[in-house]
PDB file of N, CA and C in Angstrom:
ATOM      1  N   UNK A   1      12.693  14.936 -53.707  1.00  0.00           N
ATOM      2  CA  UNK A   1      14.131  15.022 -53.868  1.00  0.00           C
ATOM      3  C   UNK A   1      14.478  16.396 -54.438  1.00  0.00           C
ATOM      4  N   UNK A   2      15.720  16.971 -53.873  1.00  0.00           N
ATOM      5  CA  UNK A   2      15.887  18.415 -54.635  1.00  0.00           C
ATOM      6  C   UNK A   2      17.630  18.172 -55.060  1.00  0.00           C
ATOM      7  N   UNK A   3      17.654  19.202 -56.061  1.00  0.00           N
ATOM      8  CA  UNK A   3      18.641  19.177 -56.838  1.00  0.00           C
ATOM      9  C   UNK A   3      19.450  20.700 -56.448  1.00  0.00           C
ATOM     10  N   UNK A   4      20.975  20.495 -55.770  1.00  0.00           N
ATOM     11  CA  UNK A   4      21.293  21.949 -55.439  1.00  0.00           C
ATOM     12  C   UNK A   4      22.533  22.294 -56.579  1.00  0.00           C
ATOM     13  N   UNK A   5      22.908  23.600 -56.692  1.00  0.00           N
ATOM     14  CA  UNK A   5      23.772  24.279 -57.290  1.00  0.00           C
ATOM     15  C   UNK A   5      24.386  24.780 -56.982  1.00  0.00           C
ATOM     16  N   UNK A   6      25.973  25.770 -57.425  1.00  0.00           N
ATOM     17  CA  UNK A   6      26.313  26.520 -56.660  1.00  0.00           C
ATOM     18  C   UNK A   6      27.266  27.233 -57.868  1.00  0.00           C
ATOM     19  N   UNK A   7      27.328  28.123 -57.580  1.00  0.00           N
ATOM     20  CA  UNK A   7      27.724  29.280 -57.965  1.00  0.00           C
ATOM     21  C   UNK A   7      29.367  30.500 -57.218  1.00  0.00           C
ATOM     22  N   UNK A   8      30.228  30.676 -58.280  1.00  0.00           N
ATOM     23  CA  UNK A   8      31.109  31.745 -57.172  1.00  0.00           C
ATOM     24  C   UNK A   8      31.010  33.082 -57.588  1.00  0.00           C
ATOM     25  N   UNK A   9      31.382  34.063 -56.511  1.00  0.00           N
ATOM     26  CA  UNK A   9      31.108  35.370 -56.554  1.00  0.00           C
ATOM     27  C   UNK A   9      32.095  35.753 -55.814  1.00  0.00           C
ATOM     28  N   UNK A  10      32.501  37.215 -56.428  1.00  0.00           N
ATOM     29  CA  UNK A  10      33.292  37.869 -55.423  1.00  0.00           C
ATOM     30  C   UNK A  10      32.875  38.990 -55.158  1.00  0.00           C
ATOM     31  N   UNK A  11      32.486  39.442 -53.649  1.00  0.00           N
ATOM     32  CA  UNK A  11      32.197  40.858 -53.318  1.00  0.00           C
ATOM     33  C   UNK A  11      33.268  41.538 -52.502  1.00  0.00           C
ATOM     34  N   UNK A  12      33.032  42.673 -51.972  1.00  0.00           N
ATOM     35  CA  UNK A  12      33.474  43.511 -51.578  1.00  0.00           C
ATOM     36  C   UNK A  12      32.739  44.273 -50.177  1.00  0.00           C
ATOM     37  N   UNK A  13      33.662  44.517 -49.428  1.00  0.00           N
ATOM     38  CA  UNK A  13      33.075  45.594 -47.910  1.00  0.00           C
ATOM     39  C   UNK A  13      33.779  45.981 -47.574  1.00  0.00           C
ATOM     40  N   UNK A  14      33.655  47.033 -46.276  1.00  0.00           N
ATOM     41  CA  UNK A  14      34.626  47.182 -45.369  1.00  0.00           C
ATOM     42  C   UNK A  14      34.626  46.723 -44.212  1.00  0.00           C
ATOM     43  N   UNK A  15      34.467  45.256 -43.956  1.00  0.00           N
ATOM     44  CA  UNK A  15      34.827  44.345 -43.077  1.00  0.00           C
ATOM     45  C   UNK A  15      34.680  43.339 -44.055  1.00  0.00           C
ATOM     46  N   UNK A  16      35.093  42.167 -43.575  1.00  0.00           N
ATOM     47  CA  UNK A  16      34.943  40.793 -43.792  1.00  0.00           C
ATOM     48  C   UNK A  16      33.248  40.058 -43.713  1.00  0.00           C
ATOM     49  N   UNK A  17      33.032  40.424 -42.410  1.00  0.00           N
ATOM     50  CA  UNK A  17      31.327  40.034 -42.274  1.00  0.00           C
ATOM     51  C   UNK A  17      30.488  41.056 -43.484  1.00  0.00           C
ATOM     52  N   UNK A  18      30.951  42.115 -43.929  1.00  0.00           N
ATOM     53  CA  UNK A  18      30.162  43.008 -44.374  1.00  0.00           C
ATOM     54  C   UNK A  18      30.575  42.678 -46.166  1.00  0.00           C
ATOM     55  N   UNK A  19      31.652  42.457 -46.454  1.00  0.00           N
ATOM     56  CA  UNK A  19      31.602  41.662 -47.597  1.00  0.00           C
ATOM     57  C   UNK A  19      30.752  40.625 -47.887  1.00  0.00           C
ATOM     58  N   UNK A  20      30.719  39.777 -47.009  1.00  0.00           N
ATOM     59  CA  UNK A  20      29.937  38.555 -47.173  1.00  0.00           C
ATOM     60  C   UNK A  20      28.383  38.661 -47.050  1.00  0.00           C
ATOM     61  N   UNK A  21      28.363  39.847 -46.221  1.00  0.00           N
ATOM     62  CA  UNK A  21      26.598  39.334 -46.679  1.00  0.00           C
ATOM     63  C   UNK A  21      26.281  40.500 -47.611  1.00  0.00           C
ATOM     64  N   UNK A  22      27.083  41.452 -47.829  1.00  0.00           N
ATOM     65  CA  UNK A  22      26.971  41.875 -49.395  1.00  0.00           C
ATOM     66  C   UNK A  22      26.529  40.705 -50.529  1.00  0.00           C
ATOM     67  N   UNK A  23      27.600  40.346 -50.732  1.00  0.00           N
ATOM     68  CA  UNK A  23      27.574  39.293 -51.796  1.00  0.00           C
ATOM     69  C   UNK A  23      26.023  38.138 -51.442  1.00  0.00           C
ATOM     70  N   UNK A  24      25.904  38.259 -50.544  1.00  0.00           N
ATOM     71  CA  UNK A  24      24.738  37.316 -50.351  1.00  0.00           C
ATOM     72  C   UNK A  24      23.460  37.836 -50.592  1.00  0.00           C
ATOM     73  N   UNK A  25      23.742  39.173 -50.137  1.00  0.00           N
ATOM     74  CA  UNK A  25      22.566  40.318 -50.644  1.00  0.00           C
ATOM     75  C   UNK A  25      22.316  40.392 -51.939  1.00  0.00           C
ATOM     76  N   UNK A  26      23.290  40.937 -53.129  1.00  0.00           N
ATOM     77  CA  UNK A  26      23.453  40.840 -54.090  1.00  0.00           C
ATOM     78  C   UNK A  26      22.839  39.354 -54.723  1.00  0.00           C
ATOM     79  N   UNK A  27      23.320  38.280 -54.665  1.00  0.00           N
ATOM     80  CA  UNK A  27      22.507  37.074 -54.533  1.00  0.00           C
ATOM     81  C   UNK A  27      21.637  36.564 -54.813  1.00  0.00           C
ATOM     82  N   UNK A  28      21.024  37.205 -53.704  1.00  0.00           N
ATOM     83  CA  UNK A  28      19.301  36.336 -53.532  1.00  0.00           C
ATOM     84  C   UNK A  28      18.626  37.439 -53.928  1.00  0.00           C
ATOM     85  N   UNK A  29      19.277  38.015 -54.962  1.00  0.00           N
ATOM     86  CA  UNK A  29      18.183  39.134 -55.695  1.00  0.00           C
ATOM     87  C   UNK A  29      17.826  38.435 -56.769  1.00  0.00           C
ATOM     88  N   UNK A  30      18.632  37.217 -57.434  1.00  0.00           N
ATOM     89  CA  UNK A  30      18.480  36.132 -58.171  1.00  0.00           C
ATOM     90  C   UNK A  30      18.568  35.093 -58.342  1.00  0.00           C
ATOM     91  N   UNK A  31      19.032  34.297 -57.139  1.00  0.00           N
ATOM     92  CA  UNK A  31      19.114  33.540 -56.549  1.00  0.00           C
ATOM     93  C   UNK A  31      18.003  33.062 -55.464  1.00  0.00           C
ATOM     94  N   UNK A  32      17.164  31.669 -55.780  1.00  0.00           N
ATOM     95  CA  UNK A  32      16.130  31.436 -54.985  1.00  0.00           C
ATOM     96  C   UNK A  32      16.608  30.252 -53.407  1.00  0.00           C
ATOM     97  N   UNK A  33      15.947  30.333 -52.799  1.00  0.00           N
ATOM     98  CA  UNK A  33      16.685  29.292 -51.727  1.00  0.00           C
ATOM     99  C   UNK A  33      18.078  28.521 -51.587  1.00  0.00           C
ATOM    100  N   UNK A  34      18.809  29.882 -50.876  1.00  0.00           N
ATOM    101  CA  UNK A  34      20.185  29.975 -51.349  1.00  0.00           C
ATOM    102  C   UNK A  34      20.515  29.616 -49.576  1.00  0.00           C
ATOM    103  N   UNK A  35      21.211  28.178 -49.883  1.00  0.00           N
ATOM    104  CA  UNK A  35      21.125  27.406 -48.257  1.00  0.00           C
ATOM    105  C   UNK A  35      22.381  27.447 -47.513  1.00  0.00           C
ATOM    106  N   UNK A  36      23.730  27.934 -48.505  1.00  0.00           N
ATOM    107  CA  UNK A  36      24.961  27.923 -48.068  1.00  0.00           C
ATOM    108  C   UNK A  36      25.874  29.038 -48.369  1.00  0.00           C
ATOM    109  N   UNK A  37      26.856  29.618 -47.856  1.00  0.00           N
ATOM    110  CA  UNK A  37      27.704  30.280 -48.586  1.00  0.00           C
ATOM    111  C   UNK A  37      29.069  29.110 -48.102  1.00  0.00           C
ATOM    112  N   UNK A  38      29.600  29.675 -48.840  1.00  0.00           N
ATOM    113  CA  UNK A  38      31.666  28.910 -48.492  1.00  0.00           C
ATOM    114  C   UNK A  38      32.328  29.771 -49.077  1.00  0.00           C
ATOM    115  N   UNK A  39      33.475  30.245 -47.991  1.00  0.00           N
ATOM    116  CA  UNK A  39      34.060  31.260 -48.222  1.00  0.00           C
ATOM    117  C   UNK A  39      35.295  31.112 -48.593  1.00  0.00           C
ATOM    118  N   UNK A  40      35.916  31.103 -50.120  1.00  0.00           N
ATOM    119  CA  UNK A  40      37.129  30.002 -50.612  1.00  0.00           C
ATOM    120  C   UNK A  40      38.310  31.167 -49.909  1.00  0.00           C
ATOM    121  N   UNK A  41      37.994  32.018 -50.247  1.00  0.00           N
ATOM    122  CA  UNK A  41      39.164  33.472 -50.077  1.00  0.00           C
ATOM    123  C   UNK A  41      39.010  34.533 -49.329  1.00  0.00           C
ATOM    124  N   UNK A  42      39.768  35.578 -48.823  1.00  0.00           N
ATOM    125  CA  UNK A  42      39.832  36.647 -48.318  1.00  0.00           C
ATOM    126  C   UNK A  42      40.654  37.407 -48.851  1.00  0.00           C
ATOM    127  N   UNK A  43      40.753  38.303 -49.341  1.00  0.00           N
ATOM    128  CA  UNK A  43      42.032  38.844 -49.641  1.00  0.00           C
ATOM    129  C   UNK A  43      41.482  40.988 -49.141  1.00  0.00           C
ATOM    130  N   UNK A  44      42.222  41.771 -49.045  1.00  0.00           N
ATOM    131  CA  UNK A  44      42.549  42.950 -48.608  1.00  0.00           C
ATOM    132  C   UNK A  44      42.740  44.144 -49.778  1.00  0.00           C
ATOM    133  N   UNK A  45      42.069  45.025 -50.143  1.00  0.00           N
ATOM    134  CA  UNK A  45      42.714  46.379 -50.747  1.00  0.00           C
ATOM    135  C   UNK A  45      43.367  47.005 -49.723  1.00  0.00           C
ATOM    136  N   UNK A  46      44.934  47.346 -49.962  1.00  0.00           N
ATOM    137  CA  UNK A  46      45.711  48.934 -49.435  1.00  0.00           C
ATOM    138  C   UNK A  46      46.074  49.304 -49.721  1.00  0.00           C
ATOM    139  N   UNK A  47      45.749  50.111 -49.354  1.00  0.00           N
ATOM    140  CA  UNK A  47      46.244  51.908 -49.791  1.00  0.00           C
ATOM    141  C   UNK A  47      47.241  53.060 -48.294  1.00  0.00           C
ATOM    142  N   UNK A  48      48.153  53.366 -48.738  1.00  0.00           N
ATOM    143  CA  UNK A  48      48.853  53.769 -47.426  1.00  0.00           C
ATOM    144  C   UNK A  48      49.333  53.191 -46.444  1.00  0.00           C
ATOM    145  N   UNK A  49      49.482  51.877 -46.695  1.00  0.00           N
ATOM    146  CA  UNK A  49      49.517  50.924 -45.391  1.00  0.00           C
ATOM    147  C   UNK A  49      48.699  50.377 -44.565  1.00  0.00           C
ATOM    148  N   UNK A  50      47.360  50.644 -45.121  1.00  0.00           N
ATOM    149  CA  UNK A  50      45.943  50.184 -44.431  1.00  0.00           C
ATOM    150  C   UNK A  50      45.354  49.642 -45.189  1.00  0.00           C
ATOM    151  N   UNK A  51      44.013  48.939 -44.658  1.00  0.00           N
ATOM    152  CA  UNK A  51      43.009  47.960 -45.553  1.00  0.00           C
ATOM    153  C   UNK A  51      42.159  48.889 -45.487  1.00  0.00           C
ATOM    154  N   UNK A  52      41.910  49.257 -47.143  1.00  0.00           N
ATOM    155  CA  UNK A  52      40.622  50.211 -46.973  1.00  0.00           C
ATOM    156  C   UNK A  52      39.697  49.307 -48.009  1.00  0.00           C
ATOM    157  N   UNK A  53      39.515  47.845 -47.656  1.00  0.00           N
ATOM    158  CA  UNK A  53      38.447  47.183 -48.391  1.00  0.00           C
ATOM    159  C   UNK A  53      39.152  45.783 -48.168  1.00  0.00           C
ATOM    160  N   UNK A  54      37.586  44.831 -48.016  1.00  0.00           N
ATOM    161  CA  UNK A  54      38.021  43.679 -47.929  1.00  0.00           C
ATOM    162  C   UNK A  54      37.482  43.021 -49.122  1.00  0.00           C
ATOM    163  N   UNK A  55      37.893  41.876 -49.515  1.00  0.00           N
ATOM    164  CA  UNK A  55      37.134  41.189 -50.733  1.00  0.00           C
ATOM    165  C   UNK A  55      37.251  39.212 -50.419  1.00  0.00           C
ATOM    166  N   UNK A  56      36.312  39.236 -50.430  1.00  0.00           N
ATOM    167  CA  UNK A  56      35.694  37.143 -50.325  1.00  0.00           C
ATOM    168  C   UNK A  56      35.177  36.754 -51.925  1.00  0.00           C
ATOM    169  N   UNK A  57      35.430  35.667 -51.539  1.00  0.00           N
ATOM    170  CA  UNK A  57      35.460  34.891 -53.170  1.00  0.00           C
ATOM    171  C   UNK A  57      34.945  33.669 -52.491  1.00  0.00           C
ATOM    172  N   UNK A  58      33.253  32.922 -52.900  1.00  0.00           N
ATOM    173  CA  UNK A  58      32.699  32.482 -52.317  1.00  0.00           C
ATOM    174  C   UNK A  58      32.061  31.671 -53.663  1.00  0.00           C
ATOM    175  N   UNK A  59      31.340  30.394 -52.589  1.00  0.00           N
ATOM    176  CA  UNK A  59      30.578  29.418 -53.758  1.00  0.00           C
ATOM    177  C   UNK A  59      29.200  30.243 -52.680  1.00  0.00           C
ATOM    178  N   UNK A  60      28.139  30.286 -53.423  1.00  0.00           N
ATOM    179  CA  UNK A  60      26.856  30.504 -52.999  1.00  0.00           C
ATOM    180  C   UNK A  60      25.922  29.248 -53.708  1.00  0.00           C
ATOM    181  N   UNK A  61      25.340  28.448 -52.374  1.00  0.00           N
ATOM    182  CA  UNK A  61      24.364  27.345 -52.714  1.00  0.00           C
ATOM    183  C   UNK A  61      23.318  27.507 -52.729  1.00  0.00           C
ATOM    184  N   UNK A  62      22.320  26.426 -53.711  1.00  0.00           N
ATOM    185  CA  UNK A  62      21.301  26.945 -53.421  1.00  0.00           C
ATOM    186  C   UNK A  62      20.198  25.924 -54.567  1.00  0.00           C
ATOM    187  N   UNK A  63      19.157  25.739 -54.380  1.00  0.00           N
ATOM    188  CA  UNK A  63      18.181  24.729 -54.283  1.00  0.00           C
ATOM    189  C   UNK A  63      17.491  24.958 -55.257  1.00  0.00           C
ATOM    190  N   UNK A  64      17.774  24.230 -56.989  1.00  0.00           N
ATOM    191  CA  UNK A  64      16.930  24.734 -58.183  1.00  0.00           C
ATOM    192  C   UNK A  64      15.442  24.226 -57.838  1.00  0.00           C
ATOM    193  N   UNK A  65      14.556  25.444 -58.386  1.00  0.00           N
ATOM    194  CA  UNK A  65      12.919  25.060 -58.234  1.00  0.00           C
ATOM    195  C   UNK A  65      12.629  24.471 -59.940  1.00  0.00           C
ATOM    196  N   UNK A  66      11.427  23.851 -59.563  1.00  0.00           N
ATOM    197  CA  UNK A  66      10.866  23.484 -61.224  1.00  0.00           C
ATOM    198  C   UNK A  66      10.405  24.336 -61.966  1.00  0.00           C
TER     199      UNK A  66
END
């Protein structure tokens, strides 16, 4: 039987896909068998009338060892 957890984080990119596996990168640098992300938010930095950065706000799952 395993016991999972989860955790939220918010990263940053310049895309949406590239935020997210930032943050996932970031992650599983301490994070061990990390089986899910869920992506609660999206939201946009602009500047000038453009998105010059995206940002996700996420639960990251993941499978405590003994």
């Amino acid at each position: 039987m395993s016991v999972a957890r989860h955790t939220e984080i918010t990263a940053s990119g310049s895309s949406i896909e590239d935020a997210i596996n930032s943050g996932l990168s970031r992650a599983s640098k301490t994070l061990d068998e990390i089986k899910q992300v869920w992506v609660k938010e999206i939201s946009a930095k602009v500047d000038g009338g453009r998105v010059t950065e995206y940002r996700v706000d996420m639960k990251v799952s993941f499978v405590l060892t003994d």
